[in-house]
C-alpha atoms as a PDB file:
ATOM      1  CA  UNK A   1      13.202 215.640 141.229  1.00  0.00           C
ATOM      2  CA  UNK A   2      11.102 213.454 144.252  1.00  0.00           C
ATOM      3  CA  UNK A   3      11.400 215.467 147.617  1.00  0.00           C
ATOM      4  CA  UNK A   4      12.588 212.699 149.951  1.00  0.00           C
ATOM      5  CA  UNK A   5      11.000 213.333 153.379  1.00  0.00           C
ATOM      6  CA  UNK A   6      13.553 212.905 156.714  1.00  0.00           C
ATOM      7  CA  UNK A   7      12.185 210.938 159.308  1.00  0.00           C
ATOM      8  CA  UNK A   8      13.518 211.701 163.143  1.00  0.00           C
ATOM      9  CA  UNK A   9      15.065 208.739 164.725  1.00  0.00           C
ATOM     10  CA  UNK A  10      15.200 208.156 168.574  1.00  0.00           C
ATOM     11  CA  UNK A  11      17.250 210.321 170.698  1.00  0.00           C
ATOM     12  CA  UNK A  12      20.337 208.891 171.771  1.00  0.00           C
ATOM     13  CA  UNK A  13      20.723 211.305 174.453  1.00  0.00           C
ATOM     14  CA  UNK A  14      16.974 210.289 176.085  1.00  0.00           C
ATOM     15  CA  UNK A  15      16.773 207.645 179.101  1.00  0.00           C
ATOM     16  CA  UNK A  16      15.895 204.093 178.535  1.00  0.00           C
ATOM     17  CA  UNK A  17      12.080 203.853 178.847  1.00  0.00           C
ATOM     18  CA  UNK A  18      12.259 201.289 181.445  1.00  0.00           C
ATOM     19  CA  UNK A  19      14.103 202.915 183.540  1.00  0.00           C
ATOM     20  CA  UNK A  20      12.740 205.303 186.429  1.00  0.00           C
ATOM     21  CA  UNK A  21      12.888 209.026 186.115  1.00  0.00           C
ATOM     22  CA  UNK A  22      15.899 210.302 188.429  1.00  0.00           C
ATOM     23  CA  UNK A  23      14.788 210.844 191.752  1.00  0.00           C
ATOM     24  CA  UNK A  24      12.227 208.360 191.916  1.00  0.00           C
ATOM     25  CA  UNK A  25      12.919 205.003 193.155  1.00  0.00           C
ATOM     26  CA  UNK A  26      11.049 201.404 191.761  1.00  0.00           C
ATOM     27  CA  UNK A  27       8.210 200.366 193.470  1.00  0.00           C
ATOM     28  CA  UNK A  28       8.025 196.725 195.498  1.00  0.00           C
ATOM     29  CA  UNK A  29       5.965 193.978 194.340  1.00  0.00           C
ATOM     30  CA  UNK A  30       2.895 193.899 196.921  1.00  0.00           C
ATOM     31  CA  UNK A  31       3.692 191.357 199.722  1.00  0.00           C
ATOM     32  CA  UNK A  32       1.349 187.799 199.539  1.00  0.00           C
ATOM     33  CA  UNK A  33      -1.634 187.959 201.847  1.00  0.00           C
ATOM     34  CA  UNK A  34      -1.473 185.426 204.662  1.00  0.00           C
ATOM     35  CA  UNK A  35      -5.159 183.170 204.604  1.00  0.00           C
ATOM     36  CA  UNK A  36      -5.699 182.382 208.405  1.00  0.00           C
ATOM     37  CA  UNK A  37      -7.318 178.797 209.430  1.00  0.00           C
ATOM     38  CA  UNK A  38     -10.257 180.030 211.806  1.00  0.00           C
ATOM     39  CA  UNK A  39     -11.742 176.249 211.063  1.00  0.00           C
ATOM     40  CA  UNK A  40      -9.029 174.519 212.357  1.00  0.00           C
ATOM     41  CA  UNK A  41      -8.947 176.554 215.635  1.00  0.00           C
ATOM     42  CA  UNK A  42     -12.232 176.236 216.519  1.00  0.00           C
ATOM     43  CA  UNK A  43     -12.017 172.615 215.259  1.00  0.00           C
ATOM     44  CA  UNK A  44      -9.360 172.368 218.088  1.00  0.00           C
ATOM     45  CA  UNK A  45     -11.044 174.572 220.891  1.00  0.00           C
ATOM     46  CA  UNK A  46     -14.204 172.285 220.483  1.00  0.00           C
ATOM     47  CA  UNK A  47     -12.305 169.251 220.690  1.00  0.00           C
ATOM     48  CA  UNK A  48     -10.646 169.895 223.666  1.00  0.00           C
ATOM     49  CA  UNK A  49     -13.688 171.350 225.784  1.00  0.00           C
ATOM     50  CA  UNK A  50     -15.658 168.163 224.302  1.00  0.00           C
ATOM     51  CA  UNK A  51     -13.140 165.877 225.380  1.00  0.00           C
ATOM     52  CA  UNK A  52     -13.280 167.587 229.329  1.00  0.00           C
ATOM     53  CA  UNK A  53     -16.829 167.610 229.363  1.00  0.00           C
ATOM     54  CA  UNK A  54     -16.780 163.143 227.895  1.00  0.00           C
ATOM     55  CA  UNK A  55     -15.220 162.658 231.275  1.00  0.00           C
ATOM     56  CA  UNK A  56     -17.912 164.381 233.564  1.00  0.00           C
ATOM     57  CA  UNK A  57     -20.938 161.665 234.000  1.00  0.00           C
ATOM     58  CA  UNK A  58     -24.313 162.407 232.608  1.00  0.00           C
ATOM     59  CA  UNK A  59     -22.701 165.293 230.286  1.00  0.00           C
ATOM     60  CA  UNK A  60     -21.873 162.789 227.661  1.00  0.00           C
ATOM     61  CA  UNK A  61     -24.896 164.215 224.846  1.00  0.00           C
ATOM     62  CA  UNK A  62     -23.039 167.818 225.514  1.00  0.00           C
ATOM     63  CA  UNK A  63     -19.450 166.288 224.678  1.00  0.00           C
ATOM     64  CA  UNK A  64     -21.082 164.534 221.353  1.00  0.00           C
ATOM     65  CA  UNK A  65     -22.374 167.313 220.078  1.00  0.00           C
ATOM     66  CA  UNK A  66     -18.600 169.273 220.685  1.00  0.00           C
ATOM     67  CA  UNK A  67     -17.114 166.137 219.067  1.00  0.00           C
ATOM     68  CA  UNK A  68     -19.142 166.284 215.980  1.00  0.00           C
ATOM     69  CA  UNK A  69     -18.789 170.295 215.174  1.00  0.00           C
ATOM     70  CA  UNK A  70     -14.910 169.287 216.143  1.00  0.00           C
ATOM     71  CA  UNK A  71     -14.711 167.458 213.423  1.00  0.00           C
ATOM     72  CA  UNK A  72     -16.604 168.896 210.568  1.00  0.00           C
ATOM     73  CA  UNK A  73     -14.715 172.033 211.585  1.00  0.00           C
ATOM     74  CA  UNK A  74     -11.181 170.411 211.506  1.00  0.00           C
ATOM     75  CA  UNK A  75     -12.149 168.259 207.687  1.00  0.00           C
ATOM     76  CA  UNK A  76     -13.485 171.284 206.272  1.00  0.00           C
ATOM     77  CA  UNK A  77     -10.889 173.638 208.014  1.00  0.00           C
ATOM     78  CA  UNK A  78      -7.669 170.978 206.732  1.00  0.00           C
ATOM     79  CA  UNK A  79      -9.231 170.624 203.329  1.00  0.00           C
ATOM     80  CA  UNK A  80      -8.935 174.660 203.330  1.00  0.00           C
ATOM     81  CA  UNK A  81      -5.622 174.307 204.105  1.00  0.00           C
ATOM     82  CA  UNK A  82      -4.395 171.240 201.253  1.00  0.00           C
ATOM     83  CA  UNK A  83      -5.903 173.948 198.598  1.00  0.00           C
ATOM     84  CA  UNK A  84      -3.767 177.153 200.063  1.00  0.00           C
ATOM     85  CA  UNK A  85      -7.117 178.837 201.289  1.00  0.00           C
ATOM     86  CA  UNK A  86      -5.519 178.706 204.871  1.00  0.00           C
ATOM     87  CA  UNK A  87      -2.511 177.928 206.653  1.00  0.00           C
ATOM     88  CA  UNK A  88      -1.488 175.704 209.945  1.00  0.00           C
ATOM     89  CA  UNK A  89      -2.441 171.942 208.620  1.00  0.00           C
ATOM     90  CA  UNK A  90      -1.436 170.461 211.872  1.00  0.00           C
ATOM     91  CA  UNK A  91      -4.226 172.254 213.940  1.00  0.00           C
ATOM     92  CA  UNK A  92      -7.334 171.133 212.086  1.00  0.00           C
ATOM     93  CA  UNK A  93      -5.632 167.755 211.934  1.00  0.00           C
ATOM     94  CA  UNK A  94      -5.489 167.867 216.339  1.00  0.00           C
ATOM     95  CA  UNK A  95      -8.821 169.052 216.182  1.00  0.00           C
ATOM     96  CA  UNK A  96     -10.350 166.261 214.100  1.00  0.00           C
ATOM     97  CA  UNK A  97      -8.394 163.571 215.990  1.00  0.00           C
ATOM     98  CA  UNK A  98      -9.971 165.286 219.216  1.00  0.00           C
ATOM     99  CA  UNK A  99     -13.120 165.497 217.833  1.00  0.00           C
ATOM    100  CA  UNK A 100     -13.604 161.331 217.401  1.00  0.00           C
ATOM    101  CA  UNK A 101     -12.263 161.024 220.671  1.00  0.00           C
ATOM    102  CA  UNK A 102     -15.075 163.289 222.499  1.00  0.00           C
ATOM    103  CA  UNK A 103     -17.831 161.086 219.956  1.00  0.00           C
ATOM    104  CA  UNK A 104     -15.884 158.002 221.416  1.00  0.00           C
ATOM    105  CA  UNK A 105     -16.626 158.633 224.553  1.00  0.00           C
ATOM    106  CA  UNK A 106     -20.102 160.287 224.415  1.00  0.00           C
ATOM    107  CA  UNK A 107     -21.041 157.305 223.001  1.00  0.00           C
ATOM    108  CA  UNK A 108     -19.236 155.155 225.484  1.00  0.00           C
ATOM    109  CA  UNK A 109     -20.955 157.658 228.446  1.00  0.00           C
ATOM    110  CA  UNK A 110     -24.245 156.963 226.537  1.00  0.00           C
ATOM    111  CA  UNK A 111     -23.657 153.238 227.202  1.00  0.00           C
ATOM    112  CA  UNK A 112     -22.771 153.252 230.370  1.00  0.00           C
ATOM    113  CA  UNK A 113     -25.703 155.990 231.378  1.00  0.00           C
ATOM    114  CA  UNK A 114     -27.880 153.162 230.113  1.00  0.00           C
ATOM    115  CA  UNK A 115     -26.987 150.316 231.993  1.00  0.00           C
ATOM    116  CA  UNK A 116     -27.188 152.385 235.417  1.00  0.00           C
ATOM    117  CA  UNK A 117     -30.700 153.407 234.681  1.00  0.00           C
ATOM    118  CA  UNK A 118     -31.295 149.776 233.546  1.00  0.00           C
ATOM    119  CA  UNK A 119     -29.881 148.431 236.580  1.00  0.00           C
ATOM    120  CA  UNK A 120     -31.643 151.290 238.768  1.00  0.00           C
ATOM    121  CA  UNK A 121     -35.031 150.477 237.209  1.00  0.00           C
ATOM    122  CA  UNK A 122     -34.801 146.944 237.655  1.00  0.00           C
ATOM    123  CA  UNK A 123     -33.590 147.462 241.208  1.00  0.00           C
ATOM    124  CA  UNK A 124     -36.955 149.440 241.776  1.00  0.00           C
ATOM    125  CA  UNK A 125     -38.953 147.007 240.284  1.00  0.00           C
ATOM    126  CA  UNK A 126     -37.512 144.099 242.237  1.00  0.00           C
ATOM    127  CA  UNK A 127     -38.277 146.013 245.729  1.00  0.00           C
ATOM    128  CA  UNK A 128     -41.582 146.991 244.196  1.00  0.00           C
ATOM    129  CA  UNK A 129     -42.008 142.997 243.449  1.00  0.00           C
ATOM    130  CA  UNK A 130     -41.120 142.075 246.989  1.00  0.00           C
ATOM    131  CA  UNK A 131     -43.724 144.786 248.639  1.00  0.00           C
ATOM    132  CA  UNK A 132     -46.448 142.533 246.438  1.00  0.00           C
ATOM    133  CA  UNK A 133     -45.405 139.543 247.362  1.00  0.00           C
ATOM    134  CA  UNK A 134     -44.662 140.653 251.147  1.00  0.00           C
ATOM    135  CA  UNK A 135     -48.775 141.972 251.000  1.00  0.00           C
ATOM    136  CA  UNK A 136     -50.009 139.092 249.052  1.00  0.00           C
ATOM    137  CA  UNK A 137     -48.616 136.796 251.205  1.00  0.00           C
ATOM    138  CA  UNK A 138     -50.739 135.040 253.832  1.00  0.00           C
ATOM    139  CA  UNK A 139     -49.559 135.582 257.376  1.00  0.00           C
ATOM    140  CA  UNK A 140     -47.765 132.635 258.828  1.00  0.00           C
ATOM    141  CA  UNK A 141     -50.093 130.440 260.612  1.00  0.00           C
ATOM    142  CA  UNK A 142     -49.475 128.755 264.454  1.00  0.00           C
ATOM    143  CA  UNK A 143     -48.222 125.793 264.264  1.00  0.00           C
ATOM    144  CA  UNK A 144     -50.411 122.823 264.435  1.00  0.00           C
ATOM    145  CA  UNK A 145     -50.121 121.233 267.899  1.00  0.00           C
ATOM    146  CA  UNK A 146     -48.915 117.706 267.710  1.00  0.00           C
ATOM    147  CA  UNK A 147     -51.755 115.163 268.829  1.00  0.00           C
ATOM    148  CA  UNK A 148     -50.953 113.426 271.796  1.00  0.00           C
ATOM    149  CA  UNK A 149     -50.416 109.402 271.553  1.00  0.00           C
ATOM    150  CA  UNK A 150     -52.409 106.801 273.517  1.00  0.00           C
ATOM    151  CA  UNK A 151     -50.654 104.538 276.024  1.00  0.00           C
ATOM    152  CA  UNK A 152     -49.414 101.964 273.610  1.00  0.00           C
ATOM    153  CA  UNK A 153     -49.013 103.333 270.512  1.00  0.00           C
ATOM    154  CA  UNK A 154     -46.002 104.325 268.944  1.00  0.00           C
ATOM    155  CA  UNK A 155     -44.330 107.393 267.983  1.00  0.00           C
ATOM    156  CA  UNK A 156     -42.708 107.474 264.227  1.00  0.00           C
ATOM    157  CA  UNK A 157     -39.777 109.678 263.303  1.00  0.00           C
ATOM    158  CA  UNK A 158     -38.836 110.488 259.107  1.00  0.00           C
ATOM    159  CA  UNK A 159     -35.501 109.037 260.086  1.00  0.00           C
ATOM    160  CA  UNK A 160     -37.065 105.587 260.463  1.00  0.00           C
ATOM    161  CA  UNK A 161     -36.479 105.493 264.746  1.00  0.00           C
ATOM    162  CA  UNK A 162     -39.653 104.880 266.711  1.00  0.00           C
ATOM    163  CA  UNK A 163     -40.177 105.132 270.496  1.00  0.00           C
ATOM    164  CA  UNK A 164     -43.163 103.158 272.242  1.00  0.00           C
ATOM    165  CA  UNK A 165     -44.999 103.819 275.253  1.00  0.00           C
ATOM    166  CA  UNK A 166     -46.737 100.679 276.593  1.00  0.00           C
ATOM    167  CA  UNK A 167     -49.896 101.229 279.042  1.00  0.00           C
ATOM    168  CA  UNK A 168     -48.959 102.080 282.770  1.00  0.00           C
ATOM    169  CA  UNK A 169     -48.936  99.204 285.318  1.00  0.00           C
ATOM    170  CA  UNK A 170     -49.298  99.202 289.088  1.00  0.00           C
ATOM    171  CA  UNK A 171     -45.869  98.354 290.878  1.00  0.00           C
ATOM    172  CA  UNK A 172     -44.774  97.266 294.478  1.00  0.00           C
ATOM    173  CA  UNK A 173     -41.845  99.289 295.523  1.00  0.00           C
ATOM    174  CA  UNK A 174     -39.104  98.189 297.207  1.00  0.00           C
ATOM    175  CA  UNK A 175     -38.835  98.277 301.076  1.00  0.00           C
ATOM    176  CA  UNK A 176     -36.078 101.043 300.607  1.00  0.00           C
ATOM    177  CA  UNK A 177     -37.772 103.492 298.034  1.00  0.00           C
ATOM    178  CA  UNK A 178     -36.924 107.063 297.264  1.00  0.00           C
ATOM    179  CA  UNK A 179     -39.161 108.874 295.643  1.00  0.00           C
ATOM    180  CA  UNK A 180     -42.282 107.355 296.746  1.00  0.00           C
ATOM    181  CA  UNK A 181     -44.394 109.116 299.287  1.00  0.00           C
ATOM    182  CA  UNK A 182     -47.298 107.194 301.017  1.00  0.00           C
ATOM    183  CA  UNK A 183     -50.664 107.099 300.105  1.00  0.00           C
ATOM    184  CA  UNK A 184     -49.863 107.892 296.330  1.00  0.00           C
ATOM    185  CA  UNK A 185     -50.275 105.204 293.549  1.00  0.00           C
ATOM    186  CA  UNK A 186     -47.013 103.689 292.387  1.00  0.00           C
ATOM    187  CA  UNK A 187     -46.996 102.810 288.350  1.00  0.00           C
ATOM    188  CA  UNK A 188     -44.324 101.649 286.293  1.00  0.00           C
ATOM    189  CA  UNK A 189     -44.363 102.261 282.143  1.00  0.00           C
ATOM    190  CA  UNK A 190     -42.171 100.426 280.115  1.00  0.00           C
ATOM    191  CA  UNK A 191     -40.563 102.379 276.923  1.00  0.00           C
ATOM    192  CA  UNK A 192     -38.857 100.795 273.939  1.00  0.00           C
ATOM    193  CA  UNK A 193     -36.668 102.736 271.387  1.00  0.00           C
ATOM    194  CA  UNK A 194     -35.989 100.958 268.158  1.00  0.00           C
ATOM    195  CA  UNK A 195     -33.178 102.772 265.859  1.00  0.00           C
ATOM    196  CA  UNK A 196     -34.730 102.113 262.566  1.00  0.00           C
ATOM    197  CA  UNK A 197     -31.880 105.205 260.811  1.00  0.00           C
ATOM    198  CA  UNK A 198     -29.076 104.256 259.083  1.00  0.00           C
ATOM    199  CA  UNK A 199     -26.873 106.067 262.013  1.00  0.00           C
ATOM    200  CA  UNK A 200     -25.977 105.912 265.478  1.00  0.00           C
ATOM    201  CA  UNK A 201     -28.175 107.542 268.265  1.00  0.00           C
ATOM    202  CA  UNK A 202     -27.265 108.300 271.993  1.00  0.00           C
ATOM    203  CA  UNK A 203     -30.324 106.879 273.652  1.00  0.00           C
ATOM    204  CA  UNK A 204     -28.704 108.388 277.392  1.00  0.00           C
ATOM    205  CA  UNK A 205     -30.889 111.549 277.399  1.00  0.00           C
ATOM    206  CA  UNK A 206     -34.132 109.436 276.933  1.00  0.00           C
ATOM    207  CA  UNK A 207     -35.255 110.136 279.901  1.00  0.00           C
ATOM    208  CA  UNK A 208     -39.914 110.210 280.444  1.00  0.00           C
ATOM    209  CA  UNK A 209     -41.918 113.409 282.407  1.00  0.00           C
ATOM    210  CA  UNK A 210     -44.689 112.126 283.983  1.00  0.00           C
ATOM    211  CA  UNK A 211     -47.276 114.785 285.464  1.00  0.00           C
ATOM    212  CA  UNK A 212     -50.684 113.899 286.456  1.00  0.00           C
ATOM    213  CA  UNK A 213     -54.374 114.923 285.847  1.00  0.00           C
ATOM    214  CA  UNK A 214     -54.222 117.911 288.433  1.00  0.00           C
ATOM    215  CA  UNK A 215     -50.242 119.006 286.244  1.00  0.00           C
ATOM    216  CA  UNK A 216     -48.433 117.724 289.084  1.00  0.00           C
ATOM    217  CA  UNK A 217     -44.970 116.452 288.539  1.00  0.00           C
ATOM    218  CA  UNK A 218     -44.916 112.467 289.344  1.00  0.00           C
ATOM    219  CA  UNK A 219     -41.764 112.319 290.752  1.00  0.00           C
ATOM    220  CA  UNK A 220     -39.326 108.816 289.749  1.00  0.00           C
ATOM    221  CA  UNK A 221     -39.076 105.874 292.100  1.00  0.00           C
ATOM    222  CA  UNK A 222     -35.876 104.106 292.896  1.00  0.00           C
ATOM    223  CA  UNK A 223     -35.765 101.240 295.025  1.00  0.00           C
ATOM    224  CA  UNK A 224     -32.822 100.018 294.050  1.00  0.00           C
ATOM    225  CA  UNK A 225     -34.406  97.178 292.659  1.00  0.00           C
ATOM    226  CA  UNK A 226     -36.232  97.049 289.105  1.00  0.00           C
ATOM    227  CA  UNK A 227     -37.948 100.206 289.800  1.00  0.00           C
ATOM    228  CA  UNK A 228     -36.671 102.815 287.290  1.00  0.00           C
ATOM    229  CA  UNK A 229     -33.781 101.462 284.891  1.00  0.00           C
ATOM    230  CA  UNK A 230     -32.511 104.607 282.757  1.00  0.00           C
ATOM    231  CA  UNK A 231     -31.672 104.275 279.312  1.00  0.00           C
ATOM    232  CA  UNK A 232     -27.742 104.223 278.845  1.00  0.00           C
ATOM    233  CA  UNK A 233     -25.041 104.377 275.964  1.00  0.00           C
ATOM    234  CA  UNK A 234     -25.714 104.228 272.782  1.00  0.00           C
ATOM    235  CA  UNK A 235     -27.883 102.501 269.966  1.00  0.00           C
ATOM    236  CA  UNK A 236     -26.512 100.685 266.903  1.00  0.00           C
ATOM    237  CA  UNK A 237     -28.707 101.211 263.404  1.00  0.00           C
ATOM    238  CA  UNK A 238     -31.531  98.302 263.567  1.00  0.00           C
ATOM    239  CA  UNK A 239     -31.341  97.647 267.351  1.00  0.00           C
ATOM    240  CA  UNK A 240     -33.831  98.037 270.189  1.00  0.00           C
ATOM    241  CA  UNK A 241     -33.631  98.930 273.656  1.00  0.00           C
ATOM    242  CA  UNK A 242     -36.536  98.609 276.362  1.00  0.00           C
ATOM    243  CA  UNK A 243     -36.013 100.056 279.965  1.00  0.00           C
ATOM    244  CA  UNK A 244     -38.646 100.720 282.617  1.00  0.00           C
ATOM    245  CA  UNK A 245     -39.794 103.837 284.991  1.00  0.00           C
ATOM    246  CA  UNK A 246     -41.806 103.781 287.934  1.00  0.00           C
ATOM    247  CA  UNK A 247     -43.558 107.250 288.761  1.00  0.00           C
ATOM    248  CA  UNK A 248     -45.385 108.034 292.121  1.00  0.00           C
ATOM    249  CA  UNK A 249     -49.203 109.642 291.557  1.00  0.00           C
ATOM    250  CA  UNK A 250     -51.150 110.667 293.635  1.00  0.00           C
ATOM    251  CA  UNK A 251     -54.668 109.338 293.724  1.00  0.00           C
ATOM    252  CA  UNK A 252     -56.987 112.350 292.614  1.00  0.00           C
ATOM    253  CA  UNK A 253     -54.496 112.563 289.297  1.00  0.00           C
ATOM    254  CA  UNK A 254     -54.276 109.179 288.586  1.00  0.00           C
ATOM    255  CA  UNK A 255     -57.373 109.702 285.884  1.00  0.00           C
ATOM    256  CA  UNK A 256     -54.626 110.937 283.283  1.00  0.00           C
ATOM    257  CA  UNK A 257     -51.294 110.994 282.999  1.00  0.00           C
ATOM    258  CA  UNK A 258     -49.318 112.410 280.327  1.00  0.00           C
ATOM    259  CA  UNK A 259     -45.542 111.581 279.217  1.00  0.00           C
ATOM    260  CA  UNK A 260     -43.461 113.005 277.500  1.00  0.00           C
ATOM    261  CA  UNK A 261     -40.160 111.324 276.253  1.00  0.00           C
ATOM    262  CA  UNK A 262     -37.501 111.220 273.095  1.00  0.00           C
ATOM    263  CA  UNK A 263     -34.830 108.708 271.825  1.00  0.00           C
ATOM    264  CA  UNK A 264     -32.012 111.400 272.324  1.00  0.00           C
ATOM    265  CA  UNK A 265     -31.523 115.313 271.918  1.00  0.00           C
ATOM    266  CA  UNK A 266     -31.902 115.334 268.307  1.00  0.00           C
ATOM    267  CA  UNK A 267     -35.553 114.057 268.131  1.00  0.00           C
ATOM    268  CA  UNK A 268     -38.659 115.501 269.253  1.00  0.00           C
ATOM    269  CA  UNK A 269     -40.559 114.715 272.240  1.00  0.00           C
ATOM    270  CA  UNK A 270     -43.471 112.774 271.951  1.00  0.00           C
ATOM    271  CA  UNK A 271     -46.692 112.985 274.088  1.00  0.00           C
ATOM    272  CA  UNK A 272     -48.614 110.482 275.479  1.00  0.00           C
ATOM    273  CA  UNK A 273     -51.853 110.556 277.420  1.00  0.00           C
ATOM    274  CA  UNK A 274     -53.998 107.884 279.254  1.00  0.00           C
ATOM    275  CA  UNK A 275     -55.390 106.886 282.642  1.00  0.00           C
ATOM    276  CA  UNK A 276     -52.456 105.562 285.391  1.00  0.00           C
ATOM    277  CA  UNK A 277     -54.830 102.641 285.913  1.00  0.00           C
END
C-alpha cells in the first residue's frame, strides 16, 4: 500500500507578507527632486545690466554682447524648462525679451556712434579745407585807382546815367560877387547830367570841388547873376539837366584843376583834370 506523503500548507496564524513586522512603520516614497533654471537667471541678470549699459553713449558694443549671451541663455534656459529639466518658464522668457532689447539698442547706439564721427570727421575736414583755401588764396589786392577824366569827356555809370564836364571858361563876375577875391582867375565849367536809368535820381546833391594845381580849394562865386546855378530837384528817366559853376583860382594853380562831382549820393564821384585856361 503507496505511502502518501503530507505536504505543510501555509500558516494561518503567520502575518500577511506585505505587511510590516510590528513595531516598524512603512517607509515614504522619496520626495521628487526640484531641477533649478540657472539659464534663465542669468539669461535675466544679463538682460537687465545690458539693457542699463544700451542707454550709456559709446558703451553700446558692451550692451550687445550682454544682449546676445541674454538670449542664448534665456532659449536654451526655457527650452530646459518645456522638457522638465528646470523650472520657472517665465524668467528665461523676461530674459530673452530683454536680451533683443539690449541688441536693439546696441545696434541703434552703433548707428548713431557712426553718424557723430561721420559728422565730426567731415566737420574737421571742412575747417581743414578752409585753412587751404584761406593759404592758397592770393591776398586781396588795392584797389585800382580810377583814372581821372579830361575836361570834356564824360563819365559813364552801369545804370546807364552819365555826367559831363565841359572845358573851363574864363568869366566876368558880377559887380556884387562873393566868393571872388582879387587878383585870382575867375572860370566857370558847365556840367550836364543825363539820367539814362530806368529810375528817378535826386540830382540836388550834385554839387563840383574844384582845387587847384598847388591843392587849394577854389572857392564858388555868386554874383547873383549867372555865376554858379546849383543843380535842384529831381531827374525823370531819359532827361537832362545842365547848370553852371564859377570857381575863383588863383593864378600860380591855374595850370590844373581837378573836379570832382556826382549825379546824386548814390553814384560815385568822378574826377576830372585839365588846365583852368
Amino acid at each position: 500500500m503507496a505511502r502518501l506523503e503530507h505536504t505543510p500548507g501555509p500558516d494561518p496564524w503567520a502575518p500577511p507578507a506585505d505587511v510590516p513586522a510590528p513595531g516598524f512603520p512603512a517607509p515614504f516614497p522619496p520626495a521628487p527632486q526640484q531641477a533649478s533654471n540657472g539659464l534663465g537667471i542669468a539669461s535675466l541678470v544679463t538682460g537687465i545690466v545690458g539693457v542699463v549699459l544700451g542707454f550709456i553713449p559709446f558703451l553700446f558694443w558692451l550692451s550687445g554682447v550682454l544682449g546676445l549671451l541674454a538670449l542664448i541663455f534665456g532659449l536654451v534656459g526655457h527650452s530646459r524648462a518645456r522638457k522638465g529639466l528646470a523650472t520657472n518658464k517665465a524668467m528665461p522668457l523676461v530674459g530673452t525679451v530683454l536680451g533683443g532689447l539690449t541688441v536693439v539698442l546696441a545696434i541703434i547706439g552703433l548707428i548713431l556712434t557712426v553718424v557723430f564721427v561721420k559728422h565730426a570727421a567731415d566737420k574737421v575736414k571742412e575747417k581743414e579745407a578752409d585753412r587751404e583755401r584761406t593759404i592758397a588764396s592770393p591776398a586781396p589786392s588795392e584797389p585800382v585807382a580810377e583814372k581821372p577824366l579830361r575836361f570834356g569827356e564824360t563819365r559813364k555809370y552801369a545804370d546807364g546815367v552819365t555826367v559831363t564836364v565841359a572845358k573851363p571858361v574864363p568869366y566876368q563876375p558880377g559887380s556884387v560877387a562873393v566868393g571872388h577875391e582879387e587878383g585870382n582867375l575867375a572860370i566857370q565849367v558847365k556840367v550836364t547830367i543825363v539820367n539814362g536809368s530806368k529810375k528817378t535820381i535826386d540830382i540836388t546833391s550834385a554839387l563840383p570841388t574844384v582845387r587847384d594845381a598847388n591843392g587849394a580849394s577854389a572857392g564858388n562865386i555868386f554874383d547873383g547873376d549867372s555865376a554858379t546855378k546849383p543843380f535842384s530837384g529831381k531827374l525823370l528817366p531819359g532827361k537832362k539837366a545842365v547848370s553852371q559853376f564859377a570857381h575863383s583860382v588863383s593864378p600860380d594853380g591855374a595850370k590844373e584843376l581837378q573836379l570832382e562831382v556826382g549825379p546824386d549820393n548814390e553814384h560815385e564821384d568822378g574826377i576830372w583834370i585839365g588846365a583852368a585856361r
